[in-house]
PDB file of N, CA and C in Angstrom:
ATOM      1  N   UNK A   1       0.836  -1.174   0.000  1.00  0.00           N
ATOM      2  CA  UNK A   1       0.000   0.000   0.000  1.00  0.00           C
ATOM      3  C   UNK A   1       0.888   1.246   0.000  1.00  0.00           C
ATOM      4  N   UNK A   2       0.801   2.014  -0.874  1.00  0.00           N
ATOM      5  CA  UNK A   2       1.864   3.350  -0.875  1.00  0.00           C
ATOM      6  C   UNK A   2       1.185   4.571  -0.102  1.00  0.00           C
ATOM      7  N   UNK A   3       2.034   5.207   0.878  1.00  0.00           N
ATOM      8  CA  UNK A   3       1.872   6.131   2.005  1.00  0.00           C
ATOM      9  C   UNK A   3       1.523   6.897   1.219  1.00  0.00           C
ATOM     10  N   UNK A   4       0.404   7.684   2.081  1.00  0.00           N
ATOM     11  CA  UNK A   4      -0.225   9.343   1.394  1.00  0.00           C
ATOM     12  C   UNK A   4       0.737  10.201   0.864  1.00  0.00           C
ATOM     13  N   UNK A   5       0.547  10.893  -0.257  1.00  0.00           N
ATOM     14  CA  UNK A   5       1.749  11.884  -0.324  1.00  0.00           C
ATOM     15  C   UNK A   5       1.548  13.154   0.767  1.00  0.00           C
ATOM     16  N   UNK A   6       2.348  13.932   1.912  1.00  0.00           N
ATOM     17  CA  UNK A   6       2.499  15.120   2.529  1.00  0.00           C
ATOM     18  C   UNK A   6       3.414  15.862   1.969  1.00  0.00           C
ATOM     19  N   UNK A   7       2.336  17.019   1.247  1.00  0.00           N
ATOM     20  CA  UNK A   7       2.854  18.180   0.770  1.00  0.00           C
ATOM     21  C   UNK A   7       3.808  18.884   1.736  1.00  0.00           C
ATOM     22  N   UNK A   8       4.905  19.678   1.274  1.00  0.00           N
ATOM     23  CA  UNK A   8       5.598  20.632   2.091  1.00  0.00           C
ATOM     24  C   UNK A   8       5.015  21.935   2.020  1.00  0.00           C
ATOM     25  N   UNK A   9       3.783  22.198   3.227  1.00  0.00           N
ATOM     26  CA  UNK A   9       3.678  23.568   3.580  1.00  0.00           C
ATOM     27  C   UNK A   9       4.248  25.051   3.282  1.00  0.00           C
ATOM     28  N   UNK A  10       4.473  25.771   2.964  1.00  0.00           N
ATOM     29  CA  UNK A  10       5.453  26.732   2.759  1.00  0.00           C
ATOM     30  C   UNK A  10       6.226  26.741   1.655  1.00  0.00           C
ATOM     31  N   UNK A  11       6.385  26.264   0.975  1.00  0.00           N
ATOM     32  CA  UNK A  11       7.234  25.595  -0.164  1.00  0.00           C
ATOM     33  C   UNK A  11       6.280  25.927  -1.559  1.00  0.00           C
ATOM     34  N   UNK A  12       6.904  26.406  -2.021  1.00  0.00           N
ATOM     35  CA  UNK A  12       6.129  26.914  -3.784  1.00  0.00           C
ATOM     36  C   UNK A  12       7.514  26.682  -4.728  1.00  0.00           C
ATOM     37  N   UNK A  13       7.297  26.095  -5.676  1.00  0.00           N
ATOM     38  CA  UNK A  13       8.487  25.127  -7.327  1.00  0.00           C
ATOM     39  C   UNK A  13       7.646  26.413  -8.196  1.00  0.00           C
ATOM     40  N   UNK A  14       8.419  26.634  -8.898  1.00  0.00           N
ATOM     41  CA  UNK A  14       7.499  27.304 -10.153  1.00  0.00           C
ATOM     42  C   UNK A  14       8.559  27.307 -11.188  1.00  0.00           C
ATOM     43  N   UNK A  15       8.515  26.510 -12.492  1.00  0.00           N
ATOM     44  CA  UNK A  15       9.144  26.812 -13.646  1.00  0.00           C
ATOM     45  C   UNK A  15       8.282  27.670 -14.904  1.00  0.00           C
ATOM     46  N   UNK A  16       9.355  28.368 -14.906  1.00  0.00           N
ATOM     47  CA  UNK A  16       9.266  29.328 -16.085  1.00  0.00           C
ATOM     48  C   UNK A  16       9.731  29.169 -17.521  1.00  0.00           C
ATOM     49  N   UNK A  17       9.000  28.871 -18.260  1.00  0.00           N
ATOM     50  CA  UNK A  17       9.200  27.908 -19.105  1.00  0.00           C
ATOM     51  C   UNK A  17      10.184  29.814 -20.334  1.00  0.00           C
ATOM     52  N   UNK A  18      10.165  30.871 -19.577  1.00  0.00           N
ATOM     53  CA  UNK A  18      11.204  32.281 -20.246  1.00  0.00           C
ATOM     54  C   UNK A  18      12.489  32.200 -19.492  1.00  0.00           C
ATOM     55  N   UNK A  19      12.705  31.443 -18.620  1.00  0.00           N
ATOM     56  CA  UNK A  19      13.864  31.140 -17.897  1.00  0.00           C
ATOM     57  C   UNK A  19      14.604  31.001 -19.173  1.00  0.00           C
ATOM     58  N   UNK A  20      16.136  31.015 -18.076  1.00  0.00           N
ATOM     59  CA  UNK A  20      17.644  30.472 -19.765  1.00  0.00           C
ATOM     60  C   UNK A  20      17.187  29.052 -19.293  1.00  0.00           C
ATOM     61  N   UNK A  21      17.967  28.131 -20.160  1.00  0.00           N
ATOM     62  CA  UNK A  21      18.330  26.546 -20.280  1.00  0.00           C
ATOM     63  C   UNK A  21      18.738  26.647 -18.545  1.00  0.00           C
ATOM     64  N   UNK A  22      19.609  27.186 -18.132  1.00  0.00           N
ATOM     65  CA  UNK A  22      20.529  26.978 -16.319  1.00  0.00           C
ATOM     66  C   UNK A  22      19.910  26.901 -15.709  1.00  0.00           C
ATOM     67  N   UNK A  23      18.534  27.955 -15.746  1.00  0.00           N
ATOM     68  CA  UNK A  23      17.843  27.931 -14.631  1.00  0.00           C
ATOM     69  C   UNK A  23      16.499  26.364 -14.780  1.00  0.00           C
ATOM     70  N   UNK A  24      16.458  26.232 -13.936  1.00  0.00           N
ATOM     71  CA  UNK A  24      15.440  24.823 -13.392  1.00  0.00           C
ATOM     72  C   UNK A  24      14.154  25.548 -13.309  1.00  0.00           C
ATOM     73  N   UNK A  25      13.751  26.643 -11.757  1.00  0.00           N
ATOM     74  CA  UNK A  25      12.739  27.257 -11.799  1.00  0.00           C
ATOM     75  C   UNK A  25      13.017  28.059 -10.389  1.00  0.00           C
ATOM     76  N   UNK A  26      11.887  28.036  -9.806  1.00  0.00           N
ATOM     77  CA  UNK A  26      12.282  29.313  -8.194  1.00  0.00           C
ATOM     78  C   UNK A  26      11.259  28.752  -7.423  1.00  0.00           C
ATOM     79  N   UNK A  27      11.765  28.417  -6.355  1.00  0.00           N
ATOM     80  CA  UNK A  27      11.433  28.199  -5.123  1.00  0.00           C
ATOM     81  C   UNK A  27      11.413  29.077  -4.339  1.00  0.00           C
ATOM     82  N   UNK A  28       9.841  29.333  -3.979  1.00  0.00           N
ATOM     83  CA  UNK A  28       9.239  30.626  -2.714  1.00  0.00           C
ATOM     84  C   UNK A  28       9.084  29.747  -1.465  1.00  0.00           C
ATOM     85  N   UNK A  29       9.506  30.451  -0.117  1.00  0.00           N
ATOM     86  CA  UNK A  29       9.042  29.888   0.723  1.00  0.00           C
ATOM     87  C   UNK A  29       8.491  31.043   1.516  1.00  0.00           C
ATOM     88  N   UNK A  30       7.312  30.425   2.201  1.00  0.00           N
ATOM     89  CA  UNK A  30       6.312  30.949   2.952  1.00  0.00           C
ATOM     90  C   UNK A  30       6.842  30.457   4.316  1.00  0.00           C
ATOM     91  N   UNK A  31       7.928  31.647   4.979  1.00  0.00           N
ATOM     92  CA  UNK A  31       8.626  31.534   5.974  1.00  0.00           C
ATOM     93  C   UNK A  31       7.825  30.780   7.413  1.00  0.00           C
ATOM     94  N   UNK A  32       6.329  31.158   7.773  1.00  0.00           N
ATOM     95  CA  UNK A  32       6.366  30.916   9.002  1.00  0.00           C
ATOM     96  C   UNK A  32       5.437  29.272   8.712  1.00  0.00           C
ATOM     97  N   UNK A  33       5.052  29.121   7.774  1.00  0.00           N
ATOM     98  CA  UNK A  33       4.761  27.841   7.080  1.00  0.00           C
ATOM     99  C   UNK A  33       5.784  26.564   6.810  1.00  0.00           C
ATOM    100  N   UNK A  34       6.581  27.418   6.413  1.00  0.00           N
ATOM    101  CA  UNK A  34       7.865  26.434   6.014  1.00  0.00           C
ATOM    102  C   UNK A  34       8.554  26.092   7.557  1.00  0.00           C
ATOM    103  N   UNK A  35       8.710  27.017   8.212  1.00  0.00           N
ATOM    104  CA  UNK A  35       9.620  26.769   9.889  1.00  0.00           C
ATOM    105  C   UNK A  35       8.310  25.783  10.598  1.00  0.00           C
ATOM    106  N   UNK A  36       7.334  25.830  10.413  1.00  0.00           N
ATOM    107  CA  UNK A  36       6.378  25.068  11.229  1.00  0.00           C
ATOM    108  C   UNK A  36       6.176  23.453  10.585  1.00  0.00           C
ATOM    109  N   UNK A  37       6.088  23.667   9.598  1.00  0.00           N
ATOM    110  CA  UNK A  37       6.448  21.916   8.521  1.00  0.00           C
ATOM    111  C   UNK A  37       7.926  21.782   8.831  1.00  0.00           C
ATOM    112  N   UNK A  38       8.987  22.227   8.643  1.00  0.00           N
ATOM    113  CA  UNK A  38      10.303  22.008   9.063  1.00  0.00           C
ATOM    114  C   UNK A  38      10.609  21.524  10.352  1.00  0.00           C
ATOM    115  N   UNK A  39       9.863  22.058  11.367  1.00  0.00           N
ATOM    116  CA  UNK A  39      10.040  21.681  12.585  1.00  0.00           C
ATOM    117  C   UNK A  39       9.124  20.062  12.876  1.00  0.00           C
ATOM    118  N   UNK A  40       8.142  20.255  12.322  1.00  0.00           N
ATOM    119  CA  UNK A  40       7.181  18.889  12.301  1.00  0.00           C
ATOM    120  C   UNK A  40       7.662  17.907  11.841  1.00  0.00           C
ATOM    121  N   UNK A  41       8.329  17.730  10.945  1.00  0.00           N
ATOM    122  CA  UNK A  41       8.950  16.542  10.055  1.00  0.00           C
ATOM    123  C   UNK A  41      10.172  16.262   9.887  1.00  0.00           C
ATOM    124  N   UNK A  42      11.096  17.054  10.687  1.00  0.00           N
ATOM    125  CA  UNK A  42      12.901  16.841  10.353  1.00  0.00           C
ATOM    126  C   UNK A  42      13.053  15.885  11.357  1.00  0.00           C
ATOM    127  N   UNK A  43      14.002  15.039  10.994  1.00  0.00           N
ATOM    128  CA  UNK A  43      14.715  13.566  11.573  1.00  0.00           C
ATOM    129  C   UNK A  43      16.458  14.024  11.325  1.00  0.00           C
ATOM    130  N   UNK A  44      16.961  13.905  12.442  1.00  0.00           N
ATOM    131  CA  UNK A  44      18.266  13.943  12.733  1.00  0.00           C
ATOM    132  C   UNK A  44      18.539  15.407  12.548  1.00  0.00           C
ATOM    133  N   UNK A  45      17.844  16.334  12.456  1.00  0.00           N
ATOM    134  CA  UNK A  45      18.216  17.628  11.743  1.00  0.00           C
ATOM    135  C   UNK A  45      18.002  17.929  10.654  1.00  0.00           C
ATOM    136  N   UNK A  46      16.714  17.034   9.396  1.00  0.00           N
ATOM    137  CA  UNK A  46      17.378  17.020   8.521  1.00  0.00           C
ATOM    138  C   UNK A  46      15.711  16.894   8.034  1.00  0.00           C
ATOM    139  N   UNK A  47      15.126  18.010   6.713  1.00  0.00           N
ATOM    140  CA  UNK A  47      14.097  17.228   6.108  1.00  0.00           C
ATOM    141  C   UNK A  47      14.500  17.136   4.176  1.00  0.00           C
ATOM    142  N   UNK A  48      14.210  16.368   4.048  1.00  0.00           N
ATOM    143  CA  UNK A  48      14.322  16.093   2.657  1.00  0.00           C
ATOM    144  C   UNK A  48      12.748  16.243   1.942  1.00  0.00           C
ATOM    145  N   UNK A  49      13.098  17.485   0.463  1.00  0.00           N
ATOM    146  CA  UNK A  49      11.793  17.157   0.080  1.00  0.00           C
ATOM    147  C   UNK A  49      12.314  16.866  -1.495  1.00  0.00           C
ATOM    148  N   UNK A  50      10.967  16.135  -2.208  1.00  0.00           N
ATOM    149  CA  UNK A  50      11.511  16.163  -3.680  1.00  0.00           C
ATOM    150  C   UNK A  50      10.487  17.528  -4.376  1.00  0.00           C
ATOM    151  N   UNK A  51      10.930  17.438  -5.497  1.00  0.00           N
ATOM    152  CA  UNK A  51      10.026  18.732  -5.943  1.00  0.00           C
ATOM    153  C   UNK A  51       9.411  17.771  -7.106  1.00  0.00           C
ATOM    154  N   UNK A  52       8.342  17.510  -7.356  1.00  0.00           N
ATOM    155  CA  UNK A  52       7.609  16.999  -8.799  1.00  0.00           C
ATOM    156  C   UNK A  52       6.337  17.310  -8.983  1.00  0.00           C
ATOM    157  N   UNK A  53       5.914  16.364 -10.657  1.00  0.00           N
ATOM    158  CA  UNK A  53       5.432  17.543 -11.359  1.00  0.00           C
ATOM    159  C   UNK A  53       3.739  16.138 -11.431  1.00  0.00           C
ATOM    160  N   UNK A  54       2.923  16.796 -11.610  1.00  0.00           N
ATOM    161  CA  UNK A  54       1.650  15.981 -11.437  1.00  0.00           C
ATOM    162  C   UNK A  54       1.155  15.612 -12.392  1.00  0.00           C
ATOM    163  N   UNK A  55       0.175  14.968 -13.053  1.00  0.00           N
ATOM    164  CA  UNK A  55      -0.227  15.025 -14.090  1.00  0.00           C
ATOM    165  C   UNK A  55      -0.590  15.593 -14.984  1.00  0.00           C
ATOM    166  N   UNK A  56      -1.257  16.555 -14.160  1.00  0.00           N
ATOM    167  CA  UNK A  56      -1.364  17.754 -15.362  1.00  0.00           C
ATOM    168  C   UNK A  56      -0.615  18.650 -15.383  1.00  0.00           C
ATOM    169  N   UNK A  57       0.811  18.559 -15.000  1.00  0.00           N
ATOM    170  CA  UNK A  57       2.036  19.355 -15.380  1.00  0.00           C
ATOM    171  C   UNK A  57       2.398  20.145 -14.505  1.00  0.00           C
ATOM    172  N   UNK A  58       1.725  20.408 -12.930  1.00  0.00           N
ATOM    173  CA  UNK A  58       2.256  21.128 -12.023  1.00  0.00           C
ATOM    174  C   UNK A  58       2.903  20.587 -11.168  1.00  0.00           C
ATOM    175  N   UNK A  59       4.125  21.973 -10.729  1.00  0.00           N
ATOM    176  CA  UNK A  59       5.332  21.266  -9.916  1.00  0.00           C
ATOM    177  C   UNK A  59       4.737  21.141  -8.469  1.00  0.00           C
ATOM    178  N   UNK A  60       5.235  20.391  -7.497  1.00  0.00           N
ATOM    179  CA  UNK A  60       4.778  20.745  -6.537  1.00  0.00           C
ATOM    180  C   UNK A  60       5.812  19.894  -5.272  1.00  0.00           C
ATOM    181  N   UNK A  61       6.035  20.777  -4.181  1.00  0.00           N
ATOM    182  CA  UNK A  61       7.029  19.867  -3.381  1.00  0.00           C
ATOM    183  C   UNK A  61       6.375  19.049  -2.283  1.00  0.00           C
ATOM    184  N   UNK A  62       6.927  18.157  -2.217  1.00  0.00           N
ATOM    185  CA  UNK A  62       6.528  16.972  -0.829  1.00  0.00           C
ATOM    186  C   UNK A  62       7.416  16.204  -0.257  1.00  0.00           C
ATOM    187  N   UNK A  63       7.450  16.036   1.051  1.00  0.00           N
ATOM    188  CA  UNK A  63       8.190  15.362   1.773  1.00  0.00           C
ATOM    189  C   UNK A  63       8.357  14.112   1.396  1.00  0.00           C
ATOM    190  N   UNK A  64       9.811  13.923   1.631  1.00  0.00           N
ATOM    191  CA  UNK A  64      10.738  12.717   1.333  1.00  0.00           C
ATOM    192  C   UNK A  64      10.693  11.694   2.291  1.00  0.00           C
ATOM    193  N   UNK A  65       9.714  10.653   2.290  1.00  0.00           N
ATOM    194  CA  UNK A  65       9.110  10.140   3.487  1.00  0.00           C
ATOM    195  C   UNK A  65      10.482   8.660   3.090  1.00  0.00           C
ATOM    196  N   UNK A  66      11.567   8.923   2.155  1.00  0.00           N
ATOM    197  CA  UNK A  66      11.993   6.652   1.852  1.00  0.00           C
ATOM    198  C   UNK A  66      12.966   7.388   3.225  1.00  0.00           C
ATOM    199  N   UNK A  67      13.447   5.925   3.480  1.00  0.00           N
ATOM    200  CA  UNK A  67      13.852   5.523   4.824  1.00  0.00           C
ATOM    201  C   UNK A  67      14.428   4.058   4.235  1.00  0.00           C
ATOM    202  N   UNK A  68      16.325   4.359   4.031  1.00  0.00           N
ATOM    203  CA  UNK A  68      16.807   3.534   3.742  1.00  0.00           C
ATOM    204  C   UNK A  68      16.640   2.136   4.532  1.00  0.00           C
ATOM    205  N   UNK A  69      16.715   1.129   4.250  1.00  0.00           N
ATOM    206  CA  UNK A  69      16.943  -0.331   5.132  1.00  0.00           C
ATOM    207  C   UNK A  69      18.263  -0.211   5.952  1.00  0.00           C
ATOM    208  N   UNK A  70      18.207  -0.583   7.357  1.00  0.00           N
ATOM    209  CA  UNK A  70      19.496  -0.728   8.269  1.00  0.00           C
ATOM    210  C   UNK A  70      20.014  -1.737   7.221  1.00  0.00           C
ATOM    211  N   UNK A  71      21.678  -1.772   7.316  1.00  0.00           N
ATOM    212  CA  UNK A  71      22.796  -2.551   6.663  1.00  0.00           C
ATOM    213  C   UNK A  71      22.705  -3.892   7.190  1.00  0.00           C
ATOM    214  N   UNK A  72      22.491  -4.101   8.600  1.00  0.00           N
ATOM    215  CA  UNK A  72      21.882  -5.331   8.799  1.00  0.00           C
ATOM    216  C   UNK A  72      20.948  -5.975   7.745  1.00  0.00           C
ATOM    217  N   UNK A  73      19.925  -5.528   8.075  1.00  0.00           N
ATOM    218  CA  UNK A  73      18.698  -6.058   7.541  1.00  0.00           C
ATOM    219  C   UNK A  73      19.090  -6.614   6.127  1.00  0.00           C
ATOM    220  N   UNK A  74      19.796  -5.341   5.285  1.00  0.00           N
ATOM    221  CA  UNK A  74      19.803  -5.810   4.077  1.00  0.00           C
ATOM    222  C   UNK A  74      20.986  -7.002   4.162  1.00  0.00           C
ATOM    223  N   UNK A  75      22.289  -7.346   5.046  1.00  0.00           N
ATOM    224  CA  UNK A  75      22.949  -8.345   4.780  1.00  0.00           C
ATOM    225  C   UNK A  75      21.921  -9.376   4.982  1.00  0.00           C
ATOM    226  N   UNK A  76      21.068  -9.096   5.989  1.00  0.00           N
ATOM    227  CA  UNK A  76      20.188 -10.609   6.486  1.00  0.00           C
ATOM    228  C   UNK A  76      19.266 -11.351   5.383  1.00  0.00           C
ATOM    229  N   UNK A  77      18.735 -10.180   4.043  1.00  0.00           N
ATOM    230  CA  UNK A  77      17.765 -10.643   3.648  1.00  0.00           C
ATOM    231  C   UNK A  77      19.075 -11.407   2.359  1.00  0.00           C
ATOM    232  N   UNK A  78      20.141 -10.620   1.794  1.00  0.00           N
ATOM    233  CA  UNK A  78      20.947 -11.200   1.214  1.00  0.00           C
ATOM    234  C   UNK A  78      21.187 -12.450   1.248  1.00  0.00           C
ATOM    235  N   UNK A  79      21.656 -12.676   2.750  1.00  0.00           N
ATOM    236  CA  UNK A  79      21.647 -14.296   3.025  1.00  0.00           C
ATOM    237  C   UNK A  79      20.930 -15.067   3.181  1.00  0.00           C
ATOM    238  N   UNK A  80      19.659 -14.608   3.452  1.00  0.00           N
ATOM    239  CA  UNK A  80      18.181 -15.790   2.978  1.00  0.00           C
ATOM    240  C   UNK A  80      18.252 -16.172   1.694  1.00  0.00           C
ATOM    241  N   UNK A  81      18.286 -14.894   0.576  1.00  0.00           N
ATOM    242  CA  UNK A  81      18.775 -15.216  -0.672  1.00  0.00           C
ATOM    243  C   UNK A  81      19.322 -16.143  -1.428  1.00  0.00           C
ATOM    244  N   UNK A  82      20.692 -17.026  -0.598  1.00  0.00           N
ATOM    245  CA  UNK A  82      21.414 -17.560  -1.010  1.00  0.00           C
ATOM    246  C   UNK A  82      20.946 -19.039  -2.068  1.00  0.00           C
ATOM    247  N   UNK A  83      21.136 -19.524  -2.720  1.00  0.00           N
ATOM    248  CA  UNK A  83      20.433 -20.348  -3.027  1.00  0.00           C
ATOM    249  C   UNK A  83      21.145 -21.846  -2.676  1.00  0.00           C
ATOM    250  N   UNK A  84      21.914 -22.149  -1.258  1.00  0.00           N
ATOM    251  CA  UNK A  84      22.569 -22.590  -1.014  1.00  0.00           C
ATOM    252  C   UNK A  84      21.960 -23.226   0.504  1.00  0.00           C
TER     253      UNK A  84
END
């Protein structure tokens, strides 16, 4: 079952399709929006968002909810693997 997407609050993507080739697009943030989602959702210090684009072509940012596998885990499932 794939987790809800959570938009990043405060956070506005906008490409300009009169931009040069360098530029990507501009990111607005809605300061006391953005510090209140920032504070809600950062892990270790840290929030990750991606910026993408929807179906009908708008950008839009949302929190980076993947959460690598501990190195354990992944040696453990490796060695179930084995065909041995």
């Amino acid at each position: 079952m794939a987790e809800d997407k959570i938009f990043a609050d405060g956070f506005i993507f906008k490409k300009r399709e009169t931009s040069p080739d360098w530029v990507i697009g501009n990111l607005s943030v809605k300061v006391d929006e953005a510090i209140a989602f920032i504070k809600n959702h950062e892990k270790n210090g840290w929030v990750n968002l991606n910026i993408n684009q929807s179906q009908g072509g708008k950008y839009y940012v949302q929190l980076d909810t993947f959460v690598p596998k501990a190195k354990e885990a992944v040696a453990k499932e490796e060695e179930d693997d084995t065909p041995f």
